[in-house]
Protein backbone atom coordinates (compact mmCIF):
# COMPACT_ATOMS: atom_id res chain seq x y z
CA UNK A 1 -14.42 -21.06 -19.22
CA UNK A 2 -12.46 -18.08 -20.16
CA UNK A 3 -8.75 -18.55 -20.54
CA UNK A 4 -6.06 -16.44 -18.42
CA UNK A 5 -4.59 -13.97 -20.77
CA UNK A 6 -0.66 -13.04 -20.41
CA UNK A 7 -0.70 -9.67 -21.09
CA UNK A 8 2.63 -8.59 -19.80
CA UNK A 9 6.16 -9.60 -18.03
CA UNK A 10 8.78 -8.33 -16.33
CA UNK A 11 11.29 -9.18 -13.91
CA UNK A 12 12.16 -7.07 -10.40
CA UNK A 13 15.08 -5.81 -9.31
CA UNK A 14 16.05 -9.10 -7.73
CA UNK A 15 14.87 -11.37 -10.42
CA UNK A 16 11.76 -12.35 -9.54
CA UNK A 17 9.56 -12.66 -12.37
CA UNK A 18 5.92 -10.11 -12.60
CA UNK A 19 3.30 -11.12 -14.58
CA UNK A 20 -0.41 -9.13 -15.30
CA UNK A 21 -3.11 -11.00 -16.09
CA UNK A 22 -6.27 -10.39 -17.25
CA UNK A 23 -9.46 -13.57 -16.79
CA UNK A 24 -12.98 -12.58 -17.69
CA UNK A 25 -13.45 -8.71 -16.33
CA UNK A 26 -10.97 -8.76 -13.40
CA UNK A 27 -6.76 -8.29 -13.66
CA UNK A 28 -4.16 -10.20 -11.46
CA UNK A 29 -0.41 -9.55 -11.01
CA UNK A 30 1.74 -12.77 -9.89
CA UNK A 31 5.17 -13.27 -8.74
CA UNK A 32 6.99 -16.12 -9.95
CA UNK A 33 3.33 -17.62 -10.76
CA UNK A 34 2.37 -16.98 -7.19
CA UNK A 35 -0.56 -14.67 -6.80
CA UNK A 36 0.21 -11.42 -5.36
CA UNK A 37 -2.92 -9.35 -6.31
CA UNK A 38 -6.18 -8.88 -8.31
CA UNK A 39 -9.14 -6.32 -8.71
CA UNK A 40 -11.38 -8.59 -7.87
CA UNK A 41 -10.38 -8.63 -3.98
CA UNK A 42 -9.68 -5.40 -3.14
CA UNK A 43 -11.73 -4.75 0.07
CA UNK A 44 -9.03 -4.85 2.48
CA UNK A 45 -6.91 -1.89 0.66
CA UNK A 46 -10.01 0.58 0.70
CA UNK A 47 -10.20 -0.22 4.53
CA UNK A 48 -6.31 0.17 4.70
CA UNK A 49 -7.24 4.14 3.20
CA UNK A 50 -10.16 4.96 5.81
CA UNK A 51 -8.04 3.70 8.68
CA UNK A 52 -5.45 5.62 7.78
CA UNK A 53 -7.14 8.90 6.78
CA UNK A 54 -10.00 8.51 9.94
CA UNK A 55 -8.33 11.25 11.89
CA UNK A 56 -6.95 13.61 9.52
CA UNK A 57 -8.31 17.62 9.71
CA UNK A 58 -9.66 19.91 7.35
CA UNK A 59 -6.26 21.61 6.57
CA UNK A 60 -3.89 20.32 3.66
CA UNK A 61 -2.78 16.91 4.85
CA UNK A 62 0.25 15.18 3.25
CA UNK A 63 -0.24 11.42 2.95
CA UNK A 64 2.13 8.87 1.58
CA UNK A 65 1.02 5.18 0.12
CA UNK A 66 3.68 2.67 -0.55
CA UNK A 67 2.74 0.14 -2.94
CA UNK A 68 0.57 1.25 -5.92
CA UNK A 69 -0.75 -2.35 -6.98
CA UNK A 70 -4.23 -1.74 -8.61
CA UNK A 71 -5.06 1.71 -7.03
CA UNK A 72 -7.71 0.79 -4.74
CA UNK A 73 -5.88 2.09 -2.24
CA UNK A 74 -5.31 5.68 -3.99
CA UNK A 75 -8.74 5.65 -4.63
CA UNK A 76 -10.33 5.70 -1.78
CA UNK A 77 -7.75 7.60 -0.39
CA UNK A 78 -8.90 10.52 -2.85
CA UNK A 79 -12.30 10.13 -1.55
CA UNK A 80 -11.72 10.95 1.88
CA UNK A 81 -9.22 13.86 0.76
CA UNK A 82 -9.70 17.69 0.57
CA UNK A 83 -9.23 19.12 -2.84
CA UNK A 84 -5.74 21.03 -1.52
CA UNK A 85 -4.40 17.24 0.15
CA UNK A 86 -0.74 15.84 -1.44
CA UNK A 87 -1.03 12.09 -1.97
CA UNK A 88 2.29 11.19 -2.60
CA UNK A 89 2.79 7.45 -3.96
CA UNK A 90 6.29 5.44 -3.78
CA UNK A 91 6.32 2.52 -6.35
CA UNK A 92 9.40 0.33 -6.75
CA UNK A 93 8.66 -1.51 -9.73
CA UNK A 94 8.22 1.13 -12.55
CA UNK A 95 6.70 -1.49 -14.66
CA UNK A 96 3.71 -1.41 -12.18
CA UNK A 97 3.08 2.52 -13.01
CA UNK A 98 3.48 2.10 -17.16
CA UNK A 99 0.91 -1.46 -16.39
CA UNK A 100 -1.59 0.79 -14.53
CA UNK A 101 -1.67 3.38 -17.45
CA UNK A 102 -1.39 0.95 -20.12
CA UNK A 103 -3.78 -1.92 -19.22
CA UNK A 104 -5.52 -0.33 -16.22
CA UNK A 105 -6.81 3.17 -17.20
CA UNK A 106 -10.28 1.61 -16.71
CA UNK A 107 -9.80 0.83 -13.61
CA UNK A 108 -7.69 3.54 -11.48
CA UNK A 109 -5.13 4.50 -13.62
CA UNK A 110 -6.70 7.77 -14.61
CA UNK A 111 -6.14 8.69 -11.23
CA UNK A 112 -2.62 9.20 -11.05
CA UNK A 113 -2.91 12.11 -12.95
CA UNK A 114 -4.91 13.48 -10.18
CA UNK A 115 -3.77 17.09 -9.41
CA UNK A 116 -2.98 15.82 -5.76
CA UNK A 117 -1.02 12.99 -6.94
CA UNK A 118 2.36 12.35 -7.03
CA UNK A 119 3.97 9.68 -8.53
CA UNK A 120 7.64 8.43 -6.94
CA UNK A 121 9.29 5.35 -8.71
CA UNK A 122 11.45 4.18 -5.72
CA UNK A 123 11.60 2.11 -2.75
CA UNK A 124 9.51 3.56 -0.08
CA UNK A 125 11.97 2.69 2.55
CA UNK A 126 14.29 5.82 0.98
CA UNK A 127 11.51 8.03 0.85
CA UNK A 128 10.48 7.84 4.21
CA UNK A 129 14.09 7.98 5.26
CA UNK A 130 14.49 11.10 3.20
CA UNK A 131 11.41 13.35 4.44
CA UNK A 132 11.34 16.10 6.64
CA UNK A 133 10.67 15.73 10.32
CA UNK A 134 6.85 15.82 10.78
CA UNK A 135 5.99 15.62 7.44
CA UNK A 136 3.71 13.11 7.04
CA UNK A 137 0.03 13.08 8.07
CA UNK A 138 -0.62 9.58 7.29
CA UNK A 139 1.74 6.74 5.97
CA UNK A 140 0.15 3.78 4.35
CA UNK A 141 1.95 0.38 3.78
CA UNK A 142 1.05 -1.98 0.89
CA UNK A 143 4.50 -3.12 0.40
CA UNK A 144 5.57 -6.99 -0.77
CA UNK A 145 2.71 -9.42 1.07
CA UNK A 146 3.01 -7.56 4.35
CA UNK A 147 5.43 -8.28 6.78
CA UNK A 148 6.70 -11.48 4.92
CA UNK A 149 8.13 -10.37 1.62
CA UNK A 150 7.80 -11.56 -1.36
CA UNK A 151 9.09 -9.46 -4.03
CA UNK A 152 11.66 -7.76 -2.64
CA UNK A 153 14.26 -8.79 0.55
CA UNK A 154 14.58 -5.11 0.97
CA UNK A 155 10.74 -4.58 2.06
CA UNK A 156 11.28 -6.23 5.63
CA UNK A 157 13.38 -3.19 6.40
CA UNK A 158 9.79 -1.64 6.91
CA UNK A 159 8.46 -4.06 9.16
CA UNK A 160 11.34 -3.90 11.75
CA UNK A 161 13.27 -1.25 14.14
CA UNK A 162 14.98 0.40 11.03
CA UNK A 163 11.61 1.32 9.25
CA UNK A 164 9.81 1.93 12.70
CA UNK A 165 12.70 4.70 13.15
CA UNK A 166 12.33 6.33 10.06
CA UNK A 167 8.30 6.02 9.96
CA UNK A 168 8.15 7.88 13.68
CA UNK A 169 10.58 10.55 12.13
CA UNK A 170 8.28 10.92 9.05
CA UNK A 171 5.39 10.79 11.05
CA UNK A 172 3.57 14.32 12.69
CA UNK A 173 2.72 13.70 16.25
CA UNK A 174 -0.55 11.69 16.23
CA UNK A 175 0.11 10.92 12.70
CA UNK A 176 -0.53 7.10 11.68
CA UNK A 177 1.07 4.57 9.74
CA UNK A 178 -1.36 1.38 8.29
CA UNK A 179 0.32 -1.39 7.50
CA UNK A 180 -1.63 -4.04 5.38
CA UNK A 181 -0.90 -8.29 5.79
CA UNK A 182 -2.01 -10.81 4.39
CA UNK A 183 -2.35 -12.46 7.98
CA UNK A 184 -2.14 -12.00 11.01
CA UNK A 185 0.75 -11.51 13.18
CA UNK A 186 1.57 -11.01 16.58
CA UNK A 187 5.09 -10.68 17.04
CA UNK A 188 4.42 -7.63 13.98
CA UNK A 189 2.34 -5.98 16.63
CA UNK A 190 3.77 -6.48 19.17
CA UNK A 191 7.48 -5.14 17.87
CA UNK A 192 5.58 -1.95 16.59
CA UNK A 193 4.11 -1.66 20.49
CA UNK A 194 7.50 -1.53 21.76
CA UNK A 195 8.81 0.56 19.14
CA UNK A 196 6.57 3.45 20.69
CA UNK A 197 3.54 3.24 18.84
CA UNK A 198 -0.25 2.91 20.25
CA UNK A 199 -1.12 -0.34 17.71
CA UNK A 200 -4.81 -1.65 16.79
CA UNK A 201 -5.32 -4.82 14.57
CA UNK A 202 -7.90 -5.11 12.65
CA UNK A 203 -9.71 -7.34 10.78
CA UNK A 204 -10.32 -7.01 7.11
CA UNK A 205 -12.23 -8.75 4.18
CA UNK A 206 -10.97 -9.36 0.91
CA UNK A 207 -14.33 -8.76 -0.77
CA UNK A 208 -17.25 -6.99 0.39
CA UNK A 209 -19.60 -9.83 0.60
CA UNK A 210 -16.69 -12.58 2.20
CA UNK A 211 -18.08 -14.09 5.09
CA UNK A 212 -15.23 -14.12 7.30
CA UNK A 213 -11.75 -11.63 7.30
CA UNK A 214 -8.47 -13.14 5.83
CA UNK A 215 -6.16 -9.82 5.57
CA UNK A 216 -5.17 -7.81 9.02
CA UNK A 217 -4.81 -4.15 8.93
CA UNK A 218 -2.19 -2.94 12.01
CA UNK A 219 -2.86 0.66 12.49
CA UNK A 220 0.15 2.31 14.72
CA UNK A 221 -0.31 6.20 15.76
CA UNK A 222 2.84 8.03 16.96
CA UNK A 223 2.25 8.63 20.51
């Protein structure tokens, strides 16, 4: 059996210790040895993208992803795009952007010096709370492990009134905001519900061929 391979660590801003792996073909990134992520399950972000992007129009839509992880989810993203479409993509943990151009050019790093891309090395929170009226598209949440953090206290900010404010202010009319989780939860729904929002759950896989869904995908549209 191939060994895991430590092939770098870090610490976030509250201490927690980040660690990238690599085992056989596939990479993994752990929190204080806790799994957070790995390429080989990455189903549920690409489903996270079309959910997001099923609605948008043939103009120049402006789309924000928090959370950069692997890239799956600015992949597939840049599939469904036009070629004139900002992705803009908020990562807290700088050490997540130099890991994805270091270690992971094979995988997606390439892509984030896509034309269309925009790297932003900050908490997602503050740029939501700093945009424009309207001027968001789409808004797509990969942050911490969903609505029970992990990384970062900070990240439930998102996942209550505060962040609902700021995400409906962000938001066009009509615009949605996808919210990935590692499970289900119904008070999460049902908070976004009375927060204004017209909320669907869905199901997800973590790999294509998984026989059953473990992740949950809330998609909220500003009425």
């Amino acid at each position: 059996m191939k060994p895991f391979l430590l092939l770098a660590t870090s610490h976030t801003p509250e201490g927690a210790e980040l660690t990238l792996h690599a085992h056989d073909s596939h990479f993994y990134l752990r929190v204080n040895r806790q799994p957070l992520m790995g390429t080989n399950a990455s189903e549920s972000e690409k489903v996270l993208a079309e959910l997001a992007c099923a609605r948008l129009g043939d103009g120049t839509p402006r789309v924000l992803i928090g959370g950069l992880g692997f890239g799956f989810t600015l992949r597939r993203v840049l599939e469904l795009m036009v070629p004139g479409a900002q992705v803009q993509v908020a990562e807290l943990l700088p050490q997540v952007v130099a890991w994805n151009r270091e270690y992971l050019s094979a995988v997606n790093g390439q892509l984030l010096d896509d034309p269309r891309v925009e790297i932003v090395v900050d908490d997602v929170f503050q740029v939501i709370s700093r945009a424009p009226k309207g001027h968001y598209d789409a808004i797509l949440l990969d942050v911490d492990n969903g609505p029970i953090a992990m990384v970062q206290d900070g990240n439930a900010r998102l996942y209550q009134t505060q962040g609902f404010s700021a995400i409906t202010h962000a938001l066009k009319p009509g615009g949605r905001v996808t919210f990935w989780s590692a499970s289900t939860d119904h008070a999460f729904a049902k908070r976004l519900s009375k927060a204004g929002f017209k909320v669907e759950t869905v199901a997800a896989k973590a790999y294509p061929q998984a026989k059953r869904c473990t992740h949950t995908i809330f998609v909220a549209e500003r009425r």
